[in-house]
PDB file of N, CA and C in Angstrom:
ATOM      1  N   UNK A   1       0.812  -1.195   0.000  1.00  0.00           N
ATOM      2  CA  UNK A   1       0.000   0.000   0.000  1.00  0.00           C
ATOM      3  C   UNK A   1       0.858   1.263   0.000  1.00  0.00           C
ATOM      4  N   UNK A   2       1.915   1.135   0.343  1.00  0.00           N
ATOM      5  CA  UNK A   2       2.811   2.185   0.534  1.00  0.00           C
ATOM      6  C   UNK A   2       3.113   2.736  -0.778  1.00  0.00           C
ATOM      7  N   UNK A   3       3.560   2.086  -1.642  1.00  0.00           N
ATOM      8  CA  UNK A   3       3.629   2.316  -3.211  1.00  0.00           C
ATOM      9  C   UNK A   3       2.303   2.913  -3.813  1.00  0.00           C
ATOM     10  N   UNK A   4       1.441   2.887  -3.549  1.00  0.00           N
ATOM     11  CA  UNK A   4       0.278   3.596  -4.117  1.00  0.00           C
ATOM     12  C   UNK A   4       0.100   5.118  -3.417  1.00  0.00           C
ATOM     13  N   UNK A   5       0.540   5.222  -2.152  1.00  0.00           N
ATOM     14  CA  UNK A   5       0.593   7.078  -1.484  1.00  0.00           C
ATOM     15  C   UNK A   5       1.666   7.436  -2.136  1.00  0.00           C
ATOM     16  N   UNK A   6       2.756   6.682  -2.535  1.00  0.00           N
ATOM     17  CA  UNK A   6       3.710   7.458  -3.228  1.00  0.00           C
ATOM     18  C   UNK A   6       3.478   8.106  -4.608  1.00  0.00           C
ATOM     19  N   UNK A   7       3.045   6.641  -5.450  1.00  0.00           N
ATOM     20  CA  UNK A   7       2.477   7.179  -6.902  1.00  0.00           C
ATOM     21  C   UNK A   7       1.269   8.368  -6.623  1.00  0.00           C
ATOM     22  N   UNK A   8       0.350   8.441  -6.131  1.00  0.00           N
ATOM     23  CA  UNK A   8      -0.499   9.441  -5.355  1.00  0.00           C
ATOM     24  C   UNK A   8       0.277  10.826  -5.673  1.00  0.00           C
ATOM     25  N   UNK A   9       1.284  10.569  -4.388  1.00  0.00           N
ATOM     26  CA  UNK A   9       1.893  11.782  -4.454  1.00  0.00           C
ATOM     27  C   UNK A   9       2.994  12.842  -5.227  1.00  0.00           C
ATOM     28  N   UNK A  10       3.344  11.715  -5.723  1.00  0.00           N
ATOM     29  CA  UNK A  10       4.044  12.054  -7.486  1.00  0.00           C
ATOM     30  C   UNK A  10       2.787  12.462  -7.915  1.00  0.00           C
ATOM     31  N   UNK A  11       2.023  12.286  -8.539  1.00  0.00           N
ATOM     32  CA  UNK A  11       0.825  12.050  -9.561  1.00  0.00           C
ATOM     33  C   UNK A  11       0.199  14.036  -9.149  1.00  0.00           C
ATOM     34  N   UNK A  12       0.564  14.287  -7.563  1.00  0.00           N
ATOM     35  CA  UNK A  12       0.100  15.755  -7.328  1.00  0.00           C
ATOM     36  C   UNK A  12       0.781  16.175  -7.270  1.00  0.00           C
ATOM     37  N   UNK A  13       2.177  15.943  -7.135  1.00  0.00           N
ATOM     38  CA  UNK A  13       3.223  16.981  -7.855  1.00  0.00           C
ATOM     39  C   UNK A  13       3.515  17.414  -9.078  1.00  0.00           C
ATOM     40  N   UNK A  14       3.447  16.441  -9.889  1.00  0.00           N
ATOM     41  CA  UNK A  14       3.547  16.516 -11.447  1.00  0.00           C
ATOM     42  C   UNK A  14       2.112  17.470 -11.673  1.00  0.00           C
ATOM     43  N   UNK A  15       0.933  17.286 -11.277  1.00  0.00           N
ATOM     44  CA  UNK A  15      -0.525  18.075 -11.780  1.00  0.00           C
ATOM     45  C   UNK A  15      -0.009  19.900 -11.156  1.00  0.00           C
ATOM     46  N   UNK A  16       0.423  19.469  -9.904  1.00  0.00           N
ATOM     47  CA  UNK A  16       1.124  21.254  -9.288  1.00  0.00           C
ATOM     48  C   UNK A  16       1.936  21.525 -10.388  1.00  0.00           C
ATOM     49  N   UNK A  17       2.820  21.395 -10.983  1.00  0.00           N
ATOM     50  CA  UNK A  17       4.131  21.170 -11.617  1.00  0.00           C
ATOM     51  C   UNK A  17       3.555  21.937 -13.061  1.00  0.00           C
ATOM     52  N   UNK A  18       2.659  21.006 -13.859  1.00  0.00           N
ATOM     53  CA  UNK A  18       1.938  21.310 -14.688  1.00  0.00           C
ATOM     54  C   UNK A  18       1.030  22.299 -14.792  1.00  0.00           C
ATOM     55  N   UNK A  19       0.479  22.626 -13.810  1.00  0.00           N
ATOM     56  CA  UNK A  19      -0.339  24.198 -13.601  1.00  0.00           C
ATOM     57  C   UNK A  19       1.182  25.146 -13.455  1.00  0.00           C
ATOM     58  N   UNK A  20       2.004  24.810 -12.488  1.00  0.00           N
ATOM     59  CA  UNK A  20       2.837  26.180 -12.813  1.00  0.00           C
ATOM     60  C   UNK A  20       3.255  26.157 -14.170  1.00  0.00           C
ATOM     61  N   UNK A  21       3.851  24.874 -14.970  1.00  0.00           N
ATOM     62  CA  UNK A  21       4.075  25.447 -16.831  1.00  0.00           C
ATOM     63  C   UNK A  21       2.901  26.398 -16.925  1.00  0.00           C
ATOM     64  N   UNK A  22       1.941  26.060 -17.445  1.00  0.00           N
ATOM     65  CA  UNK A  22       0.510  26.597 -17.953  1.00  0.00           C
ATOM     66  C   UNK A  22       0.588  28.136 -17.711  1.00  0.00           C
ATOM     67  N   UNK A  23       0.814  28.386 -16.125  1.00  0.00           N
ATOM     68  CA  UNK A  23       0.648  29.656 -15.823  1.00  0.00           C
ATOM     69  C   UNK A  23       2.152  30.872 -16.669  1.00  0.00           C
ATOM     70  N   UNK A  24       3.446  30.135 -16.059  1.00  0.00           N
ATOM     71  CA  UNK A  24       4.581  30.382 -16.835  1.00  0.00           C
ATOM     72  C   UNK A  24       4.715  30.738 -18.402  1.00  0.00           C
ATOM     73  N   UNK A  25       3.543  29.893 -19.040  1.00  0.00           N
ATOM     74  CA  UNK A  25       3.961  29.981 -20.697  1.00  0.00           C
ATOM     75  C   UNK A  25       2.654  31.226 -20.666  1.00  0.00           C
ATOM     76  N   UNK A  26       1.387  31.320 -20.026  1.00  0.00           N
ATOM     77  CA  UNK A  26       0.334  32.473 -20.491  1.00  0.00           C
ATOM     78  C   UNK A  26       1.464  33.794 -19.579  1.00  0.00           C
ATOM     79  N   UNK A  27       2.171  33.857 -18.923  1.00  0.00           N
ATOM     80  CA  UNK A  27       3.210  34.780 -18.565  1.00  0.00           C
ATOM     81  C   UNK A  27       3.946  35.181 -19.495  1.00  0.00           C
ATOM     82  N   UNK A  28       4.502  34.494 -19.956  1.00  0.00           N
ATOM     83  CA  UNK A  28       5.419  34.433 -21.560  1.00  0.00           C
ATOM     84  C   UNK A  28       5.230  35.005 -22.431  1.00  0.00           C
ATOM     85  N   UNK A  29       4.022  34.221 -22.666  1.00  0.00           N
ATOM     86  CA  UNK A  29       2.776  35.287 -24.106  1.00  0.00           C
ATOM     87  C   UNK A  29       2.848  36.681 -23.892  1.00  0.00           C
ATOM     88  N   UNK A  30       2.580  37.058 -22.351  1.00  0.00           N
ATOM     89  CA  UNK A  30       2.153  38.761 -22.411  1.00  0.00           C
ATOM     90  C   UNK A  30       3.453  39.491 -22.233  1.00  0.00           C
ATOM     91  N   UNK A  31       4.373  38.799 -22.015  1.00  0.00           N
ATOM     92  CA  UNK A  31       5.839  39.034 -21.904  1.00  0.00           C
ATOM     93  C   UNK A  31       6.146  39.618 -23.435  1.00  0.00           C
ATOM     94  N   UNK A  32       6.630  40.865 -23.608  1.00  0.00           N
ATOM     95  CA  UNK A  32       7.900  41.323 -24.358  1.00  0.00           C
ATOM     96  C   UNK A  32       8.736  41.864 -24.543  1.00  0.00           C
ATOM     97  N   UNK A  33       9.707  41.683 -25.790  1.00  0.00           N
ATOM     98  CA  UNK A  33      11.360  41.756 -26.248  1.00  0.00           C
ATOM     99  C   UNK A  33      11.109  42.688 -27.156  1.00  0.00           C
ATOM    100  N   UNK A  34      12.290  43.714 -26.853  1.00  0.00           N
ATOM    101  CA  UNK A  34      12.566  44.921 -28.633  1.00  0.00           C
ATOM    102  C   UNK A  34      13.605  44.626 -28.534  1.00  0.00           C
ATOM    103  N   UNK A  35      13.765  44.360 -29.936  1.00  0.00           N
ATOM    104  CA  UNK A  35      15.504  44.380 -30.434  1.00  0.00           C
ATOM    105  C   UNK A  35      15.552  45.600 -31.508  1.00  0.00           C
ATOM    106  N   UNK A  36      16.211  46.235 -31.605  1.00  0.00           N
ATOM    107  CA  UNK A  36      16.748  47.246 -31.962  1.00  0.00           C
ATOM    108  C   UNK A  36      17.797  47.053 -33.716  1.00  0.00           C
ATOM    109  N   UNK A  37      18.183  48.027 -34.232  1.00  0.00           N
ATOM    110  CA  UNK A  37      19.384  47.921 -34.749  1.00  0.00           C
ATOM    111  C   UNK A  37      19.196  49.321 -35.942  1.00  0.00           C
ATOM    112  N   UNK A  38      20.502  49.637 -36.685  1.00  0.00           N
ATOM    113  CA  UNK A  38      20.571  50.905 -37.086  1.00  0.00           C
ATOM    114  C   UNK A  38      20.557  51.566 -36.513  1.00  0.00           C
ATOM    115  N   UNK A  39      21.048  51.689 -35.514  1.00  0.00           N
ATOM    116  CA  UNK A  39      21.042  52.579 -34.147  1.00  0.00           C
ATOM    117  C   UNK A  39      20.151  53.118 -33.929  1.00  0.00           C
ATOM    118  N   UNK A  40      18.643  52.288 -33.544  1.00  0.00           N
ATOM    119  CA  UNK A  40      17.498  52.782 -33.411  1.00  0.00           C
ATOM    120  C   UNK A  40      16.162  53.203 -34.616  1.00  0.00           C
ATOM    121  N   UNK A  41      16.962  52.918 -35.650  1.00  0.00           N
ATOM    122  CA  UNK A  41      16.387  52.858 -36.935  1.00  0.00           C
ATOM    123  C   UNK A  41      15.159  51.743 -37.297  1.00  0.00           C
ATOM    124  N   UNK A  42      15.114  50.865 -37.127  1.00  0.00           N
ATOM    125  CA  UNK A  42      14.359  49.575 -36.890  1.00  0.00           C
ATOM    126  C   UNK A  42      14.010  48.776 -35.566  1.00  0.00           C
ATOM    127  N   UNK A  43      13.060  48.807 -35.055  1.00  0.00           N
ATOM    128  CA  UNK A  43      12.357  48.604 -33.525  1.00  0.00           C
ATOM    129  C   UNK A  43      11.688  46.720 -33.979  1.00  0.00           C
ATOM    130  N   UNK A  44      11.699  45.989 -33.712  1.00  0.00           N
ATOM    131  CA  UNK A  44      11.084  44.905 -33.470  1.00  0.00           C
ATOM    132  C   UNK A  44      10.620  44.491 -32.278  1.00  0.00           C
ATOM    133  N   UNK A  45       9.295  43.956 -32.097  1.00  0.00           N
ATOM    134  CA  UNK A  45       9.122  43.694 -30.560  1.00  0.00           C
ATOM    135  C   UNK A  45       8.361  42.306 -31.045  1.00  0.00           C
ATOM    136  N   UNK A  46       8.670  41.337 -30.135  1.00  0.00           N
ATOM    137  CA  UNK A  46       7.985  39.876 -30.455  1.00  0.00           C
ATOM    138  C   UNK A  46       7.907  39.886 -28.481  1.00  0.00           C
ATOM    139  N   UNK A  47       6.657  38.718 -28.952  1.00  0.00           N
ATOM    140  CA  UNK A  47       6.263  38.265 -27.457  1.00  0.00           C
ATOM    141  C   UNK A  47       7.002  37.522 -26.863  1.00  0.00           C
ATOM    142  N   UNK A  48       7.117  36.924 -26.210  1.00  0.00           N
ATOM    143  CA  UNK A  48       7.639  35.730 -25.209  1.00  0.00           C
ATOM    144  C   UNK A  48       7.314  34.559 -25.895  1.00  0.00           C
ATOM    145  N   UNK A  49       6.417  33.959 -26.979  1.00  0.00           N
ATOM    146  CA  UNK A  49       6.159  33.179 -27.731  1.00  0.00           C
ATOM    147  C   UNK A  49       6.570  33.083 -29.180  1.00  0.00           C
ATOM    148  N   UNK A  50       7.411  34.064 -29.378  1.00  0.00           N
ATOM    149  CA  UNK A  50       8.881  34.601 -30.365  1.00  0.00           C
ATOM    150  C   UNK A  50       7.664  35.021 -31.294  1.00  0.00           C
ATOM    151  N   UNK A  51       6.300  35.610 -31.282  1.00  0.00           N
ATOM    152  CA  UNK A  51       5.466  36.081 -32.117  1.00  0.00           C
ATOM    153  C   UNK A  51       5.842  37.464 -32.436  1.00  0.00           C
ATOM    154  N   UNK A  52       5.914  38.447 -33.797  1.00  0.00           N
ATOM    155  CA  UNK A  52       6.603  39.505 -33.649  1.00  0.00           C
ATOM    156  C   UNK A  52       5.004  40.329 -33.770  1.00  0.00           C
ATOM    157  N   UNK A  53       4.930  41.471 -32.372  1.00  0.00           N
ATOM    158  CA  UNK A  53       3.657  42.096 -32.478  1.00  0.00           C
ATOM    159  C   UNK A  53       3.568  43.759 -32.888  1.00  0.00           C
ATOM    160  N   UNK A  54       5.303  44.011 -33.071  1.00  0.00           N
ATOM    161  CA  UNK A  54       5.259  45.280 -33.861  1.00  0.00           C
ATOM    162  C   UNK A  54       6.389  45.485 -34.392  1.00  0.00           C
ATOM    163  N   UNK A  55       6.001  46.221 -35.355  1.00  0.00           N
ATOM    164  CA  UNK A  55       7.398  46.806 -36.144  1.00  0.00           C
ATOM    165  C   UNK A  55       7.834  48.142 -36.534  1.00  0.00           C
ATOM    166  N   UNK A  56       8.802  48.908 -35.745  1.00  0.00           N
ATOM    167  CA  UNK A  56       8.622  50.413 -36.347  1.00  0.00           C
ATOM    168  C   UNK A  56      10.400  50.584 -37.655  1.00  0.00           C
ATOM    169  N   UNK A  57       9.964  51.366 -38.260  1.00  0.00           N
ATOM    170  CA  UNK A  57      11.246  51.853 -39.007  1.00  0.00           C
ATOM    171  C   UNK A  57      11.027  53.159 -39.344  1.00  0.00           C
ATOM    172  N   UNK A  58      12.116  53.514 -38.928  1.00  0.00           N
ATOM    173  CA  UNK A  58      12.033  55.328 -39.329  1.00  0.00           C
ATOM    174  C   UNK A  58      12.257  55.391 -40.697  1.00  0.00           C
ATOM    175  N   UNK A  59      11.449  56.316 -41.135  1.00  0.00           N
ATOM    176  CA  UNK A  59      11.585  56.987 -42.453  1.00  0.00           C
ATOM    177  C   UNK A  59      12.678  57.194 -42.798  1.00  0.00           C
ATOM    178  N   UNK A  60      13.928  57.546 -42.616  1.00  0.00           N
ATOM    179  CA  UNK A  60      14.779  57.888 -42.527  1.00  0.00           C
ATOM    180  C   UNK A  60      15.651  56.575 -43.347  1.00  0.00           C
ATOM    181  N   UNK A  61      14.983  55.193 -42.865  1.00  0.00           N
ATOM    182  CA  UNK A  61      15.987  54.160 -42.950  1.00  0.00           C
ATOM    183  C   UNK A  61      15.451  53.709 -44.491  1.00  0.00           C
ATOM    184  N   UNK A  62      14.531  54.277 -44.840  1.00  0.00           N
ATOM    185  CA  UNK A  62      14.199  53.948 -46.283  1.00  0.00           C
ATOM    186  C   UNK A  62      14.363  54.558 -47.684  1.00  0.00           C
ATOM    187  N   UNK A  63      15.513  54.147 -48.202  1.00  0.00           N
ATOM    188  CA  UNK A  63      16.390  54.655 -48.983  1.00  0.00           C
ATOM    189  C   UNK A  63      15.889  53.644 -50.344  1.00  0.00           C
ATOM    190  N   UNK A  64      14.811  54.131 -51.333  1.00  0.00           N
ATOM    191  CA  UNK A  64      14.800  53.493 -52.545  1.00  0.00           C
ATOM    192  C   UNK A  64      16.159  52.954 -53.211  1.00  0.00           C
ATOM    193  N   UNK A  65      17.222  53.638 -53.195  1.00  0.00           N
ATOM    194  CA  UNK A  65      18.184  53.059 -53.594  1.00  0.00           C
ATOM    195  C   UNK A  65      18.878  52.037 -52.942  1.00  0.00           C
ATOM    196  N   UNK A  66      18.915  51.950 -52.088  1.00  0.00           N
ATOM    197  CA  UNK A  66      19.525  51.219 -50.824  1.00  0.00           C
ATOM    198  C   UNK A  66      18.640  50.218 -49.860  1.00  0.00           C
ATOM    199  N   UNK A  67      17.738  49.484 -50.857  1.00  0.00           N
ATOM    200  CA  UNK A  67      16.843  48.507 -49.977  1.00  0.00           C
ATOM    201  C   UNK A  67      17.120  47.556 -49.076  1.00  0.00           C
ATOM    202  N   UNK A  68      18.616  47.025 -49.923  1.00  0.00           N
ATOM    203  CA  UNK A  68      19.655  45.814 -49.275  1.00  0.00           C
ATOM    204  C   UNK A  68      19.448  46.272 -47.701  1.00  0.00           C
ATOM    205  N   UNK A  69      20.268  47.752 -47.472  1.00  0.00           N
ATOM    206  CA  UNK A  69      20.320  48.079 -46.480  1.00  0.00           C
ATOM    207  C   UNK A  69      19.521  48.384 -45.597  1.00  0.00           C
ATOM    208  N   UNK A  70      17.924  48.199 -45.386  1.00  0.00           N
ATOM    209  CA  UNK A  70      16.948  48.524 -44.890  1.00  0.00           C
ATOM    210  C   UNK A  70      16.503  46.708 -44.495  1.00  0.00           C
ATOM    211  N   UNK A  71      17.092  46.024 -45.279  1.00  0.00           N
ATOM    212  CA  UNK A  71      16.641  44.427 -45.259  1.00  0.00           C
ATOM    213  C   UNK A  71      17.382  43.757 -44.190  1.00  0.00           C
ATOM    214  N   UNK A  72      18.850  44.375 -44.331  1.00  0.00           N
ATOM    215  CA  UNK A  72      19.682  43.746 -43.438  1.00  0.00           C
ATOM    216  C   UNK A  72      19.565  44.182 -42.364  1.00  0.00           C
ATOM    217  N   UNK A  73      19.054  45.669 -41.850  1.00  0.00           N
ATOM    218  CA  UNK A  73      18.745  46.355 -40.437  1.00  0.00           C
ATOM    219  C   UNK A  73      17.578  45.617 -39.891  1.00  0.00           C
ATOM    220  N   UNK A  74      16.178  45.430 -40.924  1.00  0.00           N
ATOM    221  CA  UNK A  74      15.383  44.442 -40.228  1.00  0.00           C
ATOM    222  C   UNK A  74      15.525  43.228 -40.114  1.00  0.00           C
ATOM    223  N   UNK A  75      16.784  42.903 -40.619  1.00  0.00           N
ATOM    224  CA  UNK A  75      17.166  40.930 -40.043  1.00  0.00           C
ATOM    225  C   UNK A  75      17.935  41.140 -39.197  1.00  0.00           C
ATOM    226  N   UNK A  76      18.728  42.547 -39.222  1.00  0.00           N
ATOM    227  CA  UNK A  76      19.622  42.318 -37.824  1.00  0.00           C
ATOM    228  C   UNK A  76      18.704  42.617 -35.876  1.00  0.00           C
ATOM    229  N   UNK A  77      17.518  43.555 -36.440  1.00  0.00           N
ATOM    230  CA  UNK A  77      16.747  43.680 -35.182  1.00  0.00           C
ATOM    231  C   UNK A  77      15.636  42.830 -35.328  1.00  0.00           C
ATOM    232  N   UNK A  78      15.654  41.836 -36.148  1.00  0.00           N
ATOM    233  CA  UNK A  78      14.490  40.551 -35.390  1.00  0.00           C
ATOM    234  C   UNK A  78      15.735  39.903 -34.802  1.00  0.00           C
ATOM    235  N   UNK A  79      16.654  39.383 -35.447  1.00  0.00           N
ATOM    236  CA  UNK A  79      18.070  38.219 -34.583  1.00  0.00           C
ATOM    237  C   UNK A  79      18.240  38.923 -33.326  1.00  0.00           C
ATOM    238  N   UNK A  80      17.859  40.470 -33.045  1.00  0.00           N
ATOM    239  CA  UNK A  80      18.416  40.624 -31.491  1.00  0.00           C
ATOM    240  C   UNK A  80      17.561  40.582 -30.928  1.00  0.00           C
ATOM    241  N   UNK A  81      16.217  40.278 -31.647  1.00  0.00           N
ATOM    242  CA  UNK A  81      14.901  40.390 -30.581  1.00  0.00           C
ATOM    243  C   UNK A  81      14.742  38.819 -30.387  1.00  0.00           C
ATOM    244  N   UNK A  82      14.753  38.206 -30.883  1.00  0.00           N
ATOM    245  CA  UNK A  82      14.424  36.653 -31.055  1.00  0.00           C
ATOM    246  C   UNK A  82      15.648  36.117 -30.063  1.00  0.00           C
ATOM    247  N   UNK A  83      16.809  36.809 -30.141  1.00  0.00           N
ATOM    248  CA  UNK A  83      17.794  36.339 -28.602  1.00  0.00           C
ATOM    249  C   UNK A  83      17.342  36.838 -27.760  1.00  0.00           C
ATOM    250  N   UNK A  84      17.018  38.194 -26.922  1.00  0.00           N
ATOM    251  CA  UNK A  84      15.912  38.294 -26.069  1.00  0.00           C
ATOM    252  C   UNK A  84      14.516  37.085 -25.779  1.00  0.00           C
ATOM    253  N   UNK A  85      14.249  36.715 -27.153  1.00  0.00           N
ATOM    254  CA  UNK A  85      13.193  36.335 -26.690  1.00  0.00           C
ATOM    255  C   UNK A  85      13.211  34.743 -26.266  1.00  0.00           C
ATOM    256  N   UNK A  86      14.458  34.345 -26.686  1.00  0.00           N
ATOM    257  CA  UNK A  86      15.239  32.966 -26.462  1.00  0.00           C
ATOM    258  C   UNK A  86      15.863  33.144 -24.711  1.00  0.00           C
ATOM    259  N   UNK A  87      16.528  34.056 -24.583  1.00  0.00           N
ATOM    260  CA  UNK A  87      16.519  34.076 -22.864  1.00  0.00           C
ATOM    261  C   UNK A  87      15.455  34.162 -22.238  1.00  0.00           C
ATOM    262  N   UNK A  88      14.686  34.776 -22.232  1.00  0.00           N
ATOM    263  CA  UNK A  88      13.567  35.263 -21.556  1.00  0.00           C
ATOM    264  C   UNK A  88      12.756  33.668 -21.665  1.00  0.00           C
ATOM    265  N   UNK A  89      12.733  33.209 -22.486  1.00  0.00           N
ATOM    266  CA  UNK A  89      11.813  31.748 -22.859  1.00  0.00           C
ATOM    267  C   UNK A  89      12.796  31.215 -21.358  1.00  0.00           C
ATOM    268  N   UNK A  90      13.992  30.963 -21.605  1.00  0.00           N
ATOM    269  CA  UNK A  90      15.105  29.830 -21.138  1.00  0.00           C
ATOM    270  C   UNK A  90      14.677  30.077 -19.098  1.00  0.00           C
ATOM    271  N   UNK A  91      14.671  31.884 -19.005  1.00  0.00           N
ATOM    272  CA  UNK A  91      14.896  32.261 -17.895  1.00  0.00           C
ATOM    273  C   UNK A  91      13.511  31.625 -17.218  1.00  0.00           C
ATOM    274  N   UNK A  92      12.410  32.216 -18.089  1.00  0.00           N
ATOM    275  CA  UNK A  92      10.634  31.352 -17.834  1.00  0.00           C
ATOM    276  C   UNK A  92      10.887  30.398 -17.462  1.00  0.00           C
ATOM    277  N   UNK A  93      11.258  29.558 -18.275  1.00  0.00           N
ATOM    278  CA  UNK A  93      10.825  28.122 -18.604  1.00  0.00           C
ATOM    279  C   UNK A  93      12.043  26.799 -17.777  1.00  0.00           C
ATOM    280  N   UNK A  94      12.803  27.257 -17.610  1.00  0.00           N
ATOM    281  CA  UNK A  94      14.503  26.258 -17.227  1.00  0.00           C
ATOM    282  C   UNK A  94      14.236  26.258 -16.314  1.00  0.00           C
ATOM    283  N   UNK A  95      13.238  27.219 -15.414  1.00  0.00           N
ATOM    284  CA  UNK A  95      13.322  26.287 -13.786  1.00  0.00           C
ATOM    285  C   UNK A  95      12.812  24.585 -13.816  1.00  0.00           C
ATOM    286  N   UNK A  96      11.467  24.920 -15.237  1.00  0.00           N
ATOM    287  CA  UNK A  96      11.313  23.490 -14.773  1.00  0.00           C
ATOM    288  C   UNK A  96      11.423  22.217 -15.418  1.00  0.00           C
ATOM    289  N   UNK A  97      12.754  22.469 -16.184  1.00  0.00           N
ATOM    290  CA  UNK A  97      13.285  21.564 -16.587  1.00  0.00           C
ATOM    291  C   UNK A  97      15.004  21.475 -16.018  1.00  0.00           C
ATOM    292  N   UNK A  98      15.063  22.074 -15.274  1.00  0.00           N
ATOM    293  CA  UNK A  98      16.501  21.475 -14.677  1.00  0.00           C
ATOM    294  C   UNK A  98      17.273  20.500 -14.418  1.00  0.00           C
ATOM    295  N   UNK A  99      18.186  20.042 -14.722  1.00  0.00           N
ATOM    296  CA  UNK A  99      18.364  18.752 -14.273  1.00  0.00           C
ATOM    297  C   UNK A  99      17.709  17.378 -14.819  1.00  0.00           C
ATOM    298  N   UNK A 100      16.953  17.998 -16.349  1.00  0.00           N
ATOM    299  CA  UNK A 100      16.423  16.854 -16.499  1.00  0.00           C
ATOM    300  C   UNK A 100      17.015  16.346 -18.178  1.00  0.00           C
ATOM    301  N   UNK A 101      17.528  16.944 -18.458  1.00  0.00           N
ATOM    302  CA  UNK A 101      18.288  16.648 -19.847  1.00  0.00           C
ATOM    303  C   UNK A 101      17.434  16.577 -20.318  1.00  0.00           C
ATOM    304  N   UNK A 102      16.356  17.778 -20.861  1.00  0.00           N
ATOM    305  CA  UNK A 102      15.673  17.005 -22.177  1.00  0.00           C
ATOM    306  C   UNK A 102      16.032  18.192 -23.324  1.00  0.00           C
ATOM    307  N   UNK A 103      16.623  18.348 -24.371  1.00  0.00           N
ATOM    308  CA  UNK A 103      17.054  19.236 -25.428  1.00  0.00           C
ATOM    309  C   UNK A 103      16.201  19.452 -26.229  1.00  0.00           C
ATOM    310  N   UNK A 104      16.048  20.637 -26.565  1.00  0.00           N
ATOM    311  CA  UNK A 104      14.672  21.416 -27.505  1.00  0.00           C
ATOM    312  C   UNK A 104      13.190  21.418 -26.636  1.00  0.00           C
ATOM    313  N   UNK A 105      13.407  21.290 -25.456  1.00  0.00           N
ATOM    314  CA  UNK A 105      12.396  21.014 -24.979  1.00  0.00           C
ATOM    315  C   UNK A 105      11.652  22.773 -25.242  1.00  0.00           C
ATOM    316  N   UNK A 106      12.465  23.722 -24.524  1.00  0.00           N
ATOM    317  CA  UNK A 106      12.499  25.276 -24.582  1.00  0.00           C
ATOM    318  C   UNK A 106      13.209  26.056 -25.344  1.00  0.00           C
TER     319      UNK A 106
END
């Protein structure tokens, strides 16, 4: 009988365990990252769910002749927002996978 209060009590840790993910990842969602680049020229902001929910670019950075360069400022400020938004996931989320080796999990 002893083996069955144990599984029991695993069984309500793991359900606790699982409500804190749940709560952690709707935290996440409302959670966000700006990455920047052009020295402020291009603004990206994505959620905590690496969703991108705005985008500003100054007028300034839009040069008909020079599109390359307006392409590469907005790939360089999603890559710094999407690393923000890769820590911020890791910082959320790695408490509760510690110690447990599972890769790509977060």
């Amino acid at each position: 009988m002893g083996g069955m209060g144990n599984m029991q009590g695993m069984m309500k840790q793991m359900q606790k365990m699982q409500k804190q993910m749940e709560e952690a990842q709707e935290k996440l969602g409302e959670a966000t990252v700006e990455g920047t680049a052009g020295g402020g020229m291009v603004t990206i902001v994505l959620n905590g769910h690496k969703k991108m929910v705005d985008i500003t670019i100054d007028p300034e950075a839009v040069d008909p002749e020079d599109v390359e360069m307006l392409q590469d400022t907005i790939l360089a400020a999603f890559n710094d927002a999407m690393d923000k938004a890769d820590k911020l996931s890791e910082s959320t989320m790695g408490q509760f996978t510690k110690g447990m080796n599972l890769p790509g999990l977060f």
